[in-house]
Protein backbone atom coordinates (compact mmCIF):
# COMPACT_ATOMS: atom_id res chain seq x y z
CA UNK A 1 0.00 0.00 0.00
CA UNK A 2 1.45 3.40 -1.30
CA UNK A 3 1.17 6.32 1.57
CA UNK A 4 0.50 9.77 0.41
CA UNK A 5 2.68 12.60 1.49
CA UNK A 6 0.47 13.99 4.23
CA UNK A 7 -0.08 10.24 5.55
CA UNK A 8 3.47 10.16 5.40
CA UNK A 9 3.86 13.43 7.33
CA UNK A 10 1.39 12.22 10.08
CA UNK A 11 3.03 9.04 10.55
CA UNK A 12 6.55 11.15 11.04
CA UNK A 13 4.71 13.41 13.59
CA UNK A 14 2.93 10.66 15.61
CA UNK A 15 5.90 8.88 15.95
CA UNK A 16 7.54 11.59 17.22
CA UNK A 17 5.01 12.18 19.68
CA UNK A 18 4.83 8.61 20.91
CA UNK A 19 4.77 7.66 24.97
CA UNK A 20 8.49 6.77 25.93
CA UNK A 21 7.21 3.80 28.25
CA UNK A 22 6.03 0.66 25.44
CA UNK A 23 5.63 3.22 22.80
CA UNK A 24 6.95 1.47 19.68
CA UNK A 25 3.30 1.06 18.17
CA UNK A 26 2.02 4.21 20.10
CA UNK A 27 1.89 7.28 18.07
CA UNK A 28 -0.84 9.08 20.31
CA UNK A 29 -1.09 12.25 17.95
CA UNK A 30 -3.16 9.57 15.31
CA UNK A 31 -4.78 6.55 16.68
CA UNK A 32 -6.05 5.35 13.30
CA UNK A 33 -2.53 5.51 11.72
CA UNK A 34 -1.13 3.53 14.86
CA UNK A 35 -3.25 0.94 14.04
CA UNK A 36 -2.94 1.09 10.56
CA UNK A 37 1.19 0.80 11.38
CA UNK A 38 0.56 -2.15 13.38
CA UNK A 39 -1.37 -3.88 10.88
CA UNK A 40 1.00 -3.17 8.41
CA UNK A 41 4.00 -4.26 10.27
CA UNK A 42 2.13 -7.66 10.74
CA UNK A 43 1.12 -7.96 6.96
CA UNK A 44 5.04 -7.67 6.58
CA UNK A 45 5.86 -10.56 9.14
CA UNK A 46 2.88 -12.68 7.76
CA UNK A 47 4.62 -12.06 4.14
CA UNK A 48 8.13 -12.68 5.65
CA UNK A 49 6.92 -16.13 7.05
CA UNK A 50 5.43 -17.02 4.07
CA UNK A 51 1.91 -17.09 5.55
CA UNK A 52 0.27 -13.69 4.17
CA UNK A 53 -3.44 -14.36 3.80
CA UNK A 54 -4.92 -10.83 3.22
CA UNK A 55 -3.88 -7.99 1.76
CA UNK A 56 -5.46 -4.06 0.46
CA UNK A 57 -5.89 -3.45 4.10
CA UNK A 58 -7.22 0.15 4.89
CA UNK A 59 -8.86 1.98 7.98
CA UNK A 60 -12.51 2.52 8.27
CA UNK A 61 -12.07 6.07 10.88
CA UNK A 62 -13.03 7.19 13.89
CA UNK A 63 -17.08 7.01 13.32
CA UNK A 64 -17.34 3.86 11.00
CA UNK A 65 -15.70 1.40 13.64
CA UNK A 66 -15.50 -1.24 14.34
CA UNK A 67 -13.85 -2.67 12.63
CA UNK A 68 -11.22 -1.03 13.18
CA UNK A 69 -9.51 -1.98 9.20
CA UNK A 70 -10.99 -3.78 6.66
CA UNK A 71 -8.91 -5.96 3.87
CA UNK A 72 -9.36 -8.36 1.52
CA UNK A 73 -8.05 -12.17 1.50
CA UNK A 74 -6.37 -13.60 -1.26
CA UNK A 75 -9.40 -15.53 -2.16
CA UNK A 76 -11.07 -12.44 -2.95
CA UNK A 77 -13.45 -12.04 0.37
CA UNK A 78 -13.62 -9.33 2.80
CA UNK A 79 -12.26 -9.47 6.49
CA UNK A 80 -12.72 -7.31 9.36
CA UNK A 81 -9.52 -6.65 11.73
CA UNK A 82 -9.54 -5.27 15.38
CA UNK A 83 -6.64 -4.18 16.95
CA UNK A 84 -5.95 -3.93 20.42
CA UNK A 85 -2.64 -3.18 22.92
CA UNK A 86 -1.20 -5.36 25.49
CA UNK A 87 0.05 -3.20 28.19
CA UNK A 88 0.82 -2.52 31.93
CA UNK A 89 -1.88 0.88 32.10
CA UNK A 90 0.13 1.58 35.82
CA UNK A 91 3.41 1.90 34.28
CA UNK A 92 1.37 4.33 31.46
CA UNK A 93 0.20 6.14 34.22
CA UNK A 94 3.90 6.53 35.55
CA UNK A 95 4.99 7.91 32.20
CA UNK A 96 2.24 10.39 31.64
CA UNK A 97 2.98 11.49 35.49
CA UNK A 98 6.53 12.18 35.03
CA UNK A 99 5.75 14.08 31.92
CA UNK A 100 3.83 16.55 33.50
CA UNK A 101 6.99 17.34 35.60
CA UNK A 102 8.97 20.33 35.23
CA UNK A 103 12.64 19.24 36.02
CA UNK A 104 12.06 15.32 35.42
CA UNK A 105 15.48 13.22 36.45
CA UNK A 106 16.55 10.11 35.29
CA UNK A 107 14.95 8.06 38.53
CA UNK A 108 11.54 9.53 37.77
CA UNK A 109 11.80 8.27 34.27
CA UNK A 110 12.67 4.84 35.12
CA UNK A 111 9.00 3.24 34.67
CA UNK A 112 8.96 -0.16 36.45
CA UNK A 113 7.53 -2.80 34.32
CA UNK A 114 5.46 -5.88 35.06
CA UNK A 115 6.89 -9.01 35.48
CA UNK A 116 4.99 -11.20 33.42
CA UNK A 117 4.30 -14.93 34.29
CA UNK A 118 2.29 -17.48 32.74
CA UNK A 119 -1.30 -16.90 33.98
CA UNK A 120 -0.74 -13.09 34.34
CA UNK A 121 -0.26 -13.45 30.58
CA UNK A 122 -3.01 -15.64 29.95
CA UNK A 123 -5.64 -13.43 32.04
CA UNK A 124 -4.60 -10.40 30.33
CA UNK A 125 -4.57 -11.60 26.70
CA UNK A 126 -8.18 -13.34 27.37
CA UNK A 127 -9.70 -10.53 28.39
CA UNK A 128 -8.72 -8.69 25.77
CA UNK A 129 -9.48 -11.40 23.21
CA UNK A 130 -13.07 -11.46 25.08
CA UNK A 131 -13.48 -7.48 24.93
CA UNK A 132 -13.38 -7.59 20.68
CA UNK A 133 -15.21 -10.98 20.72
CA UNK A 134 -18.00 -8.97 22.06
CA UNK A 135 -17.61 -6.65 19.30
CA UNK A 136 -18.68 -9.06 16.90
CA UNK A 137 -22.34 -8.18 16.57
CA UNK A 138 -21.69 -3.91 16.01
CA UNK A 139 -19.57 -4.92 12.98
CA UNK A 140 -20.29 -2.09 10.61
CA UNK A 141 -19.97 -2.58 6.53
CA UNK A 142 -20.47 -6.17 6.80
CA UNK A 143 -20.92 -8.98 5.81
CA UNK A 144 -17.15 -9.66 6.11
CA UNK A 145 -17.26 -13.72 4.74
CA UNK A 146 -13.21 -13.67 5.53
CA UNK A 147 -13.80 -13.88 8.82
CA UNK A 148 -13.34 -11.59 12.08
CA UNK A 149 -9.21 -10.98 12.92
CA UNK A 150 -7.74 -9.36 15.98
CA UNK A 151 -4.44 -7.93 16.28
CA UNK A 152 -2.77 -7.44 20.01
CA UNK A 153 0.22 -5.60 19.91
CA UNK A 154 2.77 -5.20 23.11
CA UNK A 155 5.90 -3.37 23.20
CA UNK A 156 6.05 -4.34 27.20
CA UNK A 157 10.11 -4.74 28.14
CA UNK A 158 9.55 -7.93 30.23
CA UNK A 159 7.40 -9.50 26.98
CA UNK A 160 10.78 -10.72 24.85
CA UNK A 161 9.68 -13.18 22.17
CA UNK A 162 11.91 -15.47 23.83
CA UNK A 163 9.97 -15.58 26.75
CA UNK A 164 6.40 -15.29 24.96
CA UNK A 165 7.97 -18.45 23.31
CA UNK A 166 7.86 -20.10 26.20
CA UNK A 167 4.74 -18.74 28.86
CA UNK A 168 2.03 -19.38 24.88
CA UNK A 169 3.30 -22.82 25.04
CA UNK A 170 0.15 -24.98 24.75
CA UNK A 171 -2.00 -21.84 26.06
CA UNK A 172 -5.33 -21.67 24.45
CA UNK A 173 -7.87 -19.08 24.30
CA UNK A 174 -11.79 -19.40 23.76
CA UNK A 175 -13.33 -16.88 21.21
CA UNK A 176 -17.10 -16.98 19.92
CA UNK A 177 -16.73 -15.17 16.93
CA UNK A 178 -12.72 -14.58 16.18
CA UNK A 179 -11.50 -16.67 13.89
CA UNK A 180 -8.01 -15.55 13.91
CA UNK A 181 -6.24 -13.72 16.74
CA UNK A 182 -2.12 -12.96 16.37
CA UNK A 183 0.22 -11.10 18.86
CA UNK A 184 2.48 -8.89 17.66
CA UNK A 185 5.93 -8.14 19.52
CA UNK A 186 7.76 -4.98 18.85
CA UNK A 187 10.90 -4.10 17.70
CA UNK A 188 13.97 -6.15 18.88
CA UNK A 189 17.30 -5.88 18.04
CA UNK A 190 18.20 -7.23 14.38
CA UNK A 191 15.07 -8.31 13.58
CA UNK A 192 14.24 -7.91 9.86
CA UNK A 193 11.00 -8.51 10.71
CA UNK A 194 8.44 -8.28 13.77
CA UNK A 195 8.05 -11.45 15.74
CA UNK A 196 4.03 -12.73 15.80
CA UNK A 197 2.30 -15.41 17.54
CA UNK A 198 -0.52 -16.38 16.47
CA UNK A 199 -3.05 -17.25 19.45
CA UNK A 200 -4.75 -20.68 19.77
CA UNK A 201 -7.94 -20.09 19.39
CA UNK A 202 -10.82 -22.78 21.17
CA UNK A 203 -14.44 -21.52 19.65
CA UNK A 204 -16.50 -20.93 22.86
CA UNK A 205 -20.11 -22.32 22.12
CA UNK A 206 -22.34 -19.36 21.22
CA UNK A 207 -25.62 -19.27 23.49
């Protein structure tokens, strides 16, 4: 997807006004283009790992969501993608705090992150799964017959995709209505690509 100059000048400028703590995906001047970013930096991992399954992805706004993109798989159908953050909101709160300060030092800035374990992990990611499953039925512009993605992305310091290697092992998640669901890790040090996992999905019965 080609990016006109003043996308390309927002992107610059939200990434430039991104939160220091996590903030590799967070460009808080443009929500939409964040997402768009992280959907796009997935697309690129998908395509790296030879799994791509959709492409011509593009936002819907502020006002037509959810979703929160729309894109088409290679099979020609429509699909509707959510996208959603993995983060510690205390050590958010921390950042914006410190911020505000006039004379910040170097102590203040240092944001203490969680240490994430196993069923932390596993609590957080399902209740975020479970907050866009419940999305499913204010879909707007639907049908989409390629199915209902979501996209968590985490930029926490503790989350290494070493370590998210090891606490996703054999961890399952129950969805009614998402059909796929992928984490995305951000940047780590030469990386040509982002790492993903894609979630394990168990379809919860629907009532």
């Amino acid at each position: 997807m080609t990016l006109d100059e003043e996308t390309r000048a927002r992107l610059r400028e939200g990434i430039l006004a991104k939160r220091d703590y996590a903030g590799y995906f967070n460009w808080d001047i443009d929500k939409d283009l964040a997402e768009w970013g992280v959907v796009q930096e997935l697309c690129a991992s998908l395509d790296a790992t030879g799994v791509s399954f959709f492409d011509d992805f593009a936002l819907r706004g502020r006002g037509n969501d959810p979703p929160d993109l729309e894109a088409v798989t290679f099979d020609g159908r429509r699909l509707a993608i959510e996208v959603t953050e993995l983060v510690d909101g205390e050590a958010i709160k921390q950042d914006k705090f410190v911020k505000k300060l006039p004379n910040p030092t170097w102590q203040d800035k240092l944001a203490i992150p969680t240490a994430w374990g196993k069923d932390l992990l596993s609590e957080r990611l399902q209740k975020l799964i479970t907050s866009k499953d419940g999305k499913f039925p204010k879909l707007l512009g639907g049908p989409y017959p390629g199915g209902y993605c979501v996209v968590v992305f985490t930029d926490e310091p503790d989350l290494t995709p070493e370590k998210l290697q090891e606490l996703l092992e054999e961890e399952k998640f129950t969805a009614e209505n998402i059909d796929r669901c992928f984490l995305l890790v951000g940047y780590q040090p030469f990386q040509e690509h982002l790492t993903y996992f894609e979630l394990t999905l168990e379809r919860k019965v629907k009532k």
